[in-house]
PDB file of N, CA and C in Angstrom:
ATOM      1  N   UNK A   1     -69.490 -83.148 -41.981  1.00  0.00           N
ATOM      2  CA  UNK A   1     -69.331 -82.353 -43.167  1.00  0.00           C
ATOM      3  C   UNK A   1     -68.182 -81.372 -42.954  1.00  0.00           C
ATOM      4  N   UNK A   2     -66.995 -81.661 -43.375  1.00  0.00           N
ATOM      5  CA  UNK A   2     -65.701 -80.753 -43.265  1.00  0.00           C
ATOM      6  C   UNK A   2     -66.051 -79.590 -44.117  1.00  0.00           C
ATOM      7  N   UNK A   3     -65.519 -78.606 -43.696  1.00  0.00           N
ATOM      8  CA  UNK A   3     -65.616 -77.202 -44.472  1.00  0.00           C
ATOM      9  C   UNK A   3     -64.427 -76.562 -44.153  1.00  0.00           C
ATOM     10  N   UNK A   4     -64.140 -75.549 -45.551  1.00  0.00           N
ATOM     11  CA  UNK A   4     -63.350 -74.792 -45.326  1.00  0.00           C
ATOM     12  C   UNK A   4     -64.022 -72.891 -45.204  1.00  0.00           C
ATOM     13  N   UNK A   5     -62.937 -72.249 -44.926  1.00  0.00           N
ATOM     14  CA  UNK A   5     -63.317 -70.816 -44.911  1.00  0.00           C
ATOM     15  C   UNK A   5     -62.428 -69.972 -45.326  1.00  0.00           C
ATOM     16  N   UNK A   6     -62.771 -69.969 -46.577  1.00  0.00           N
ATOM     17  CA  UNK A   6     -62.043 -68.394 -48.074  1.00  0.00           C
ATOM     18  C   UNK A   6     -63.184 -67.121 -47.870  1.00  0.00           C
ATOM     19  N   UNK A   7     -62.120 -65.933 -47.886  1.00  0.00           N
ATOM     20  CA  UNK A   7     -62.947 -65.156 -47.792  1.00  0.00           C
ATOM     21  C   UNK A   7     -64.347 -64.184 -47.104  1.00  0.00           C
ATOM     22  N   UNK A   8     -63.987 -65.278 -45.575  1.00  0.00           N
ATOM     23  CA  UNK A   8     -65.610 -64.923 -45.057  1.00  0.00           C
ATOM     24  C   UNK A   8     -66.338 -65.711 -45.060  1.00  0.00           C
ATOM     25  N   UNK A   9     -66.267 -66.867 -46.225  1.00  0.00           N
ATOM     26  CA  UNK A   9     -67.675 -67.612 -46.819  1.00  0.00           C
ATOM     27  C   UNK A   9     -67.026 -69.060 -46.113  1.00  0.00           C
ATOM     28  N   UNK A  10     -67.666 -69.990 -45.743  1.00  0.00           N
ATOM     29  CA  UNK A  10     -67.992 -71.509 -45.248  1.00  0.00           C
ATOM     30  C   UNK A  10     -68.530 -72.639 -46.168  1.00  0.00           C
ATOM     31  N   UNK A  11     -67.611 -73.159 -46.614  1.00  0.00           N
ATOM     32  CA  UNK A  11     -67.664 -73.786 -48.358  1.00  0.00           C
ATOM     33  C   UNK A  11     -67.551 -75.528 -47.762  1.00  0.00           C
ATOM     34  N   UNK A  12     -68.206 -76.247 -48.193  1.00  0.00           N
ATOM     35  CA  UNK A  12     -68.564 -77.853 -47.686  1.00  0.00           C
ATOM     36  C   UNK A  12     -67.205 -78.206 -48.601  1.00  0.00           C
ATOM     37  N   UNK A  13     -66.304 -78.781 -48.030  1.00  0.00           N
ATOM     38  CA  UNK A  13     -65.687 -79.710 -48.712  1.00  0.00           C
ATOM     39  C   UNK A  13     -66.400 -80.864 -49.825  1.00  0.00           C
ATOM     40  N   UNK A  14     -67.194 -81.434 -49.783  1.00  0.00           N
ATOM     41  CA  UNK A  14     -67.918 -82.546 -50.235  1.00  0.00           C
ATOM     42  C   UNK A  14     -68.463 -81.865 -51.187  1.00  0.00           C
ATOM     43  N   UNK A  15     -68.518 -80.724 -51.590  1.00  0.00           N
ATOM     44  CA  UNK A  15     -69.469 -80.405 -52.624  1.00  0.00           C
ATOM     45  C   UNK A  15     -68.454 -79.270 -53.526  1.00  0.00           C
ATOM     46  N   UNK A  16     -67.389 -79.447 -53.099  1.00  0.00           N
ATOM     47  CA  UNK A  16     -66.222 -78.531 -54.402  1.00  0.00           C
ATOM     48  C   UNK A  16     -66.462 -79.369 -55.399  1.00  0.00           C
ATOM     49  N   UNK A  17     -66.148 -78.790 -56.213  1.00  0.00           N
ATOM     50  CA  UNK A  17     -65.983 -79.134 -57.639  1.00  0.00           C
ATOM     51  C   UNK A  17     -63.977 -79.808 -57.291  1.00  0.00           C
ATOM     52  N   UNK A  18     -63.787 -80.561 -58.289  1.00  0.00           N
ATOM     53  CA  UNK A  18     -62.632 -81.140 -58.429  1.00  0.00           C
ATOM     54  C   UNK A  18     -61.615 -80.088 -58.673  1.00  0.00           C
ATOM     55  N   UNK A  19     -62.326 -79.563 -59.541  1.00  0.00           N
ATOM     56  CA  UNK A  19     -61.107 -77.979 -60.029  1.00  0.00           C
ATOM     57  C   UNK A  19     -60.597 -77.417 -58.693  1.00  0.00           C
ATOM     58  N   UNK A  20     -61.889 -77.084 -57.946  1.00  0.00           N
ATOM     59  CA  UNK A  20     -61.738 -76.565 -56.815  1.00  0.00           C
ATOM     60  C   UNK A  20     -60.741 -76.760 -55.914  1.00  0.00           C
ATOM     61  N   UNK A  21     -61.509 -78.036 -55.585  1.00  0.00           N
ATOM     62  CA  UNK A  21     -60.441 -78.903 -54.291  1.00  0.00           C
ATOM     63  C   UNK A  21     -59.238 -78.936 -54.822  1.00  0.00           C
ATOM     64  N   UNK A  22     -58.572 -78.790 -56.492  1.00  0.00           N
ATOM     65  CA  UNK A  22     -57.285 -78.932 -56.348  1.00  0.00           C
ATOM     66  C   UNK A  22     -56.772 -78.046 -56.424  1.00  0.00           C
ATOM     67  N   UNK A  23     -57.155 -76.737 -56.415  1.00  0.00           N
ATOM     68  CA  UNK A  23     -56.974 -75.389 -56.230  1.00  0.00           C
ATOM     69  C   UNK A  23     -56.520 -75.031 -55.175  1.00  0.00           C
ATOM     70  N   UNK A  24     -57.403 -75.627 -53.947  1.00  0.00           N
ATOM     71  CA  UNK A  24     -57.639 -75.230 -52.420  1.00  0.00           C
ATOM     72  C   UNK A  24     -56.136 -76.369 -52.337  1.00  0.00           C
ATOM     73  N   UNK A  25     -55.659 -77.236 -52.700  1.00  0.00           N
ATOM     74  CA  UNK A  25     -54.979 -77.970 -52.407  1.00  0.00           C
ATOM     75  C   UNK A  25     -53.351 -77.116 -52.589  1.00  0.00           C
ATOM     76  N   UNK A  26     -53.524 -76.576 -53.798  1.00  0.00           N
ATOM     77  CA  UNK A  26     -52.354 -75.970 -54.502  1.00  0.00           C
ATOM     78  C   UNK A  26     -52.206 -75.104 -53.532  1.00  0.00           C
ATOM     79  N   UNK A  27     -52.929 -74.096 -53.121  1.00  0.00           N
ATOM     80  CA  UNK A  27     -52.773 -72.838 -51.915  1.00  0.00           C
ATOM     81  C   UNK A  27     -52.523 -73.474 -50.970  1.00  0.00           C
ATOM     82  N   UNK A  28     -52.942 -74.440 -50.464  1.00  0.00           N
ATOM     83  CA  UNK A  28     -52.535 -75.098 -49.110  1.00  0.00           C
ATOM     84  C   UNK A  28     -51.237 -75.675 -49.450  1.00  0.00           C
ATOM     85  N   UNK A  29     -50.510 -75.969 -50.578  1.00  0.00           N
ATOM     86  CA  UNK A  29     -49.076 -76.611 -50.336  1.00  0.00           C
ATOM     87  C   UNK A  29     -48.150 -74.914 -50.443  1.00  0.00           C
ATOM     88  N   UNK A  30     -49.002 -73.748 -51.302  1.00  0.00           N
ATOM     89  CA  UNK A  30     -48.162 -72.821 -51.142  1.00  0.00           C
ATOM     90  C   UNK A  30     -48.036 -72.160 -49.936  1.00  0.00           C
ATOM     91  N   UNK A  31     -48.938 -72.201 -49.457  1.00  0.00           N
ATOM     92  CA  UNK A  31     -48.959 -71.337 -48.299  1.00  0.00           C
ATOM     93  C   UNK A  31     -47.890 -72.399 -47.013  1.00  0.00           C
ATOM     94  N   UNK A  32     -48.164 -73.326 -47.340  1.00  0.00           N
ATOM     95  CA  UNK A  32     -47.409 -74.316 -46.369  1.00  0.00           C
ATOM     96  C   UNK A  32     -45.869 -74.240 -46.489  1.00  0.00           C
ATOM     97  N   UNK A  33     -45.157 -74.048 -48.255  1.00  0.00           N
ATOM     98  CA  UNK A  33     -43.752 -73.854 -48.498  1.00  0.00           C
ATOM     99  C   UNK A  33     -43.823 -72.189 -47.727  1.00  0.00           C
ATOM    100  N   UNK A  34     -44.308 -71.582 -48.006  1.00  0.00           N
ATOM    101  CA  UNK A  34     -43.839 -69.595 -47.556  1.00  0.00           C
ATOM    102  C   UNK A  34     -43.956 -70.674 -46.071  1.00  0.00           C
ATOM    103  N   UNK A  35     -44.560 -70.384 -45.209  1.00  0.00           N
ATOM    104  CA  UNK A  35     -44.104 -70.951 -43.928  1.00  0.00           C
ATOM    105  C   UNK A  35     -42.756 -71.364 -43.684  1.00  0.00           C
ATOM    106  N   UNK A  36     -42.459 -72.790 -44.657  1.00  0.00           N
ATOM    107  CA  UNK A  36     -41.179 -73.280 -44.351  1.00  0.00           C
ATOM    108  C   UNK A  36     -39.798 -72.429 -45.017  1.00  0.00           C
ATOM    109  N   UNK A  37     -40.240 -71.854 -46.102  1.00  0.00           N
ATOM    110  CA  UNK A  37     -39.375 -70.613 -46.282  1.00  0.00           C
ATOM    111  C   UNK A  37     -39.247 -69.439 -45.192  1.00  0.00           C
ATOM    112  N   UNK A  38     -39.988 -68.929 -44.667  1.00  0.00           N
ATOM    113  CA  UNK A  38     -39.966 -68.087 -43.807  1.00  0.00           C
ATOM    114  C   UNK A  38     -39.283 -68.193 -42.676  1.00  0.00           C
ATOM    115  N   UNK A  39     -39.499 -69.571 -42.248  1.00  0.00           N
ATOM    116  CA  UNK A  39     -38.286 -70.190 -40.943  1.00  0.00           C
ATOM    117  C   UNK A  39     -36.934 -70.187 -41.275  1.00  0.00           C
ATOM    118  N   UNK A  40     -36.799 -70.745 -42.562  1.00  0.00           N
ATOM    119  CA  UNK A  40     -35.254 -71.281 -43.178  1.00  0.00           C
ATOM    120  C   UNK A  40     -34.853 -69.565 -42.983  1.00  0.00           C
ATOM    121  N   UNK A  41     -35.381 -68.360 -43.562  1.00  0.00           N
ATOM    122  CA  UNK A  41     -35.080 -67.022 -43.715  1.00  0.00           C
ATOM    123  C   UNK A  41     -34.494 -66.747 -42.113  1.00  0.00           C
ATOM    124  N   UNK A  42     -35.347 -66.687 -41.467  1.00  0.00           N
ATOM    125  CA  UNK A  42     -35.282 -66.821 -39.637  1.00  0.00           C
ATOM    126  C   UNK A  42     -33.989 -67.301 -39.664  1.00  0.00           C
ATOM    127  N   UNK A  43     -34.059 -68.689 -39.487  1.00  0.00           N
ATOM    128  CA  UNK A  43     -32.496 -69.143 -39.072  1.00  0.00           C
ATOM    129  C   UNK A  43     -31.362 -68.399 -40.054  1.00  0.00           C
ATOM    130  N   UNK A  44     -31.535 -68.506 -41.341  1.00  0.00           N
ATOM    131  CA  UNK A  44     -30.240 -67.842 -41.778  1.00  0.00           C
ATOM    132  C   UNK A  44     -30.361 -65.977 -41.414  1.00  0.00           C
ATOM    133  N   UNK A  45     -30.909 -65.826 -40.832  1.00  0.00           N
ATOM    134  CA  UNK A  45     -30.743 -64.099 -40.886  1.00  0.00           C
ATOM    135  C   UNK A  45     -29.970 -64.410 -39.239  1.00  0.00           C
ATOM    136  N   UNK A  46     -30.780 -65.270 -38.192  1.00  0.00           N
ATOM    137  CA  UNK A  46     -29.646 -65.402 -36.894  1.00  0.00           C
ATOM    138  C   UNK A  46     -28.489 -65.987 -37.305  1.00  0.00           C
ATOM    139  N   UNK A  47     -28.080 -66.845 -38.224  1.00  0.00           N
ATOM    140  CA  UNK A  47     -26.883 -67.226 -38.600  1.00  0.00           C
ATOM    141  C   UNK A  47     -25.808 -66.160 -39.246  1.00  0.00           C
ATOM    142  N   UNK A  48     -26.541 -65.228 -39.607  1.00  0.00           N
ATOM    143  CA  UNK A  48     -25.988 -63.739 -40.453  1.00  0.00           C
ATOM    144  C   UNK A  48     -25.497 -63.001 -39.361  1.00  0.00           C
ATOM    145  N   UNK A  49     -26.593 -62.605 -38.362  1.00  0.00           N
ATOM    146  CA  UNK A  49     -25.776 -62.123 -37.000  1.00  0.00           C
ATOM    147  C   UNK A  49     -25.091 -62.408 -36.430  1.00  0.00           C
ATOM    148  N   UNK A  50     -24.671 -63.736 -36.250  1.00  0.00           N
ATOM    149  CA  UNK A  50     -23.616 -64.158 -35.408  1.00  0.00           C
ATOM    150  C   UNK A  50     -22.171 -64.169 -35.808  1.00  0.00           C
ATOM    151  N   UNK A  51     -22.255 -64.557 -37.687  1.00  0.00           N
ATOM    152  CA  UNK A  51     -20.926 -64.349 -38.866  1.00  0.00           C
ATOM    153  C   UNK A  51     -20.803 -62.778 -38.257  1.00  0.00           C
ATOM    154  N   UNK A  52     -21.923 -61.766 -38.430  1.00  0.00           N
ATOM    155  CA  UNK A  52     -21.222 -60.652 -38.519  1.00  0.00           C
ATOM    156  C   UNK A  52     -20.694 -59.996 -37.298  1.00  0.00           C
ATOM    157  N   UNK A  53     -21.143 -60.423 -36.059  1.00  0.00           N
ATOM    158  CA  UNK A  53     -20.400 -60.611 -35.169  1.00  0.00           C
ATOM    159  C   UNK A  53     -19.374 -61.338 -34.403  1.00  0.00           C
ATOM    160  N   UNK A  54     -19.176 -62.202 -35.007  1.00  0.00           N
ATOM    161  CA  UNK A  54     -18.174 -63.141 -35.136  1.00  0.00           C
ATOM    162  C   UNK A  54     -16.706 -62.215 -35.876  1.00  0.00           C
ATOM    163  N   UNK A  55     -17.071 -61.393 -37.273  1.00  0.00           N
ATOM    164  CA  UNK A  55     -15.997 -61.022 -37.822  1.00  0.00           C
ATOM    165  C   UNK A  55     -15.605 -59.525 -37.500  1.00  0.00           C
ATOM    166  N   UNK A  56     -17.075 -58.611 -35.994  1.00  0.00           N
ATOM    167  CA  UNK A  56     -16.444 -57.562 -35.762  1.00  0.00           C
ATOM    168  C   UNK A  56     -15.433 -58.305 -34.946  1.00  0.00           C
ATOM    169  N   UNK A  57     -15.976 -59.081 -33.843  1.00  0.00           N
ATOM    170  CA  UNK A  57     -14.378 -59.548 -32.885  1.00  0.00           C
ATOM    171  C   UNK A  57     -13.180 -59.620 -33.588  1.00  0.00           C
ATOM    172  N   UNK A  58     -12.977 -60.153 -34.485  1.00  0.00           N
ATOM    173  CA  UNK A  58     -12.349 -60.433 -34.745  1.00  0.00           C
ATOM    174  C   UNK A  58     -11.529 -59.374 -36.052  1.00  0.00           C
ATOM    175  N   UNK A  59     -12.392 -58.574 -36.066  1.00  0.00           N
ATOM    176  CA  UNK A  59     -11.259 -57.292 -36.652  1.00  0.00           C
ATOM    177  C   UNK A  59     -10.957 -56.478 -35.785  1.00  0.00           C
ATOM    178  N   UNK A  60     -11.476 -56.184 -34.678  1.00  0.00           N
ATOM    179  CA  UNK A  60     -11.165 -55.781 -33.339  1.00  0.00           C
ATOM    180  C   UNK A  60     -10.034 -56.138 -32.818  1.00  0.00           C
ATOM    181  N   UNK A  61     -10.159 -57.847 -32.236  1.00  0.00           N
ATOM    182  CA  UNK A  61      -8.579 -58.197 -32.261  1.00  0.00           C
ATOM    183  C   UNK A  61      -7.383 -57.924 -32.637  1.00  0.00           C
ATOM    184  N   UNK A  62      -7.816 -57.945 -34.367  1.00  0.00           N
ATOM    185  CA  UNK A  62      -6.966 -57.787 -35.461  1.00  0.00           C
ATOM    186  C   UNK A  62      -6.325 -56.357 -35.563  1.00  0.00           C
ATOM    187  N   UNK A  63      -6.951 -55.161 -35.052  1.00  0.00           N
ATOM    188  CA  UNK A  63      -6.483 -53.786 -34.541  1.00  0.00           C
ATOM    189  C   UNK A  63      -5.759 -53.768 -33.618  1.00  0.00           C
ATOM    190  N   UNK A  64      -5.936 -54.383 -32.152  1.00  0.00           N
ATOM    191  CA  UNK A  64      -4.924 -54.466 -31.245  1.00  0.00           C
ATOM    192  C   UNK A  64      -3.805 -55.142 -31.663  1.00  0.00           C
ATOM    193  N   UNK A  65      -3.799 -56.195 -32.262  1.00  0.00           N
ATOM    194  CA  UNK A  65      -2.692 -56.352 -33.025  1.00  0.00           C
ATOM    195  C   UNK A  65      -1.311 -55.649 -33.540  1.00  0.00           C
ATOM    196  N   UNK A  66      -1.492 -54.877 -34.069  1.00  0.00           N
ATOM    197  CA  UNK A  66      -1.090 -53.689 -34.736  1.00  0.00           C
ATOM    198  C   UNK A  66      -0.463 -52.307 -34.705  1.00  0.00           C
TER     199      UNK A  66
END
């Protein structure tokens, strides 16, 4: 008997209502995209640090230059 757990409470899979289970389904694909959003955020925020250090060197350079 699979179960899930909302809230505290221990709910039988086998005995949701249809509404239910596609409810519990909908939260489980949202909660699953914020995850994969949250990584993609991750990598582009280290990809942000490295541009913006990438373009102090290189205005740095660009001063000795000068």
């Amino acid at each position: 008997m699979p179960s899930v757990r909302i809230d505290e409470k221990d709910y039988d899979l086998d005995r949701l209502s249809e509404e239910a289970k596609a409810q519990l389904g909908m939260l489980q694909f949202v909660d699953a995209e914020l995850q994969r959003l949250n990584a993609k955020i991750a990598v582009l925020q280290t990809a942000r640090m490295g541009y913006s250090n990438a373009l102090n060197e290189a205005l740095a350079a660009n001063q000795t230059l000068n």
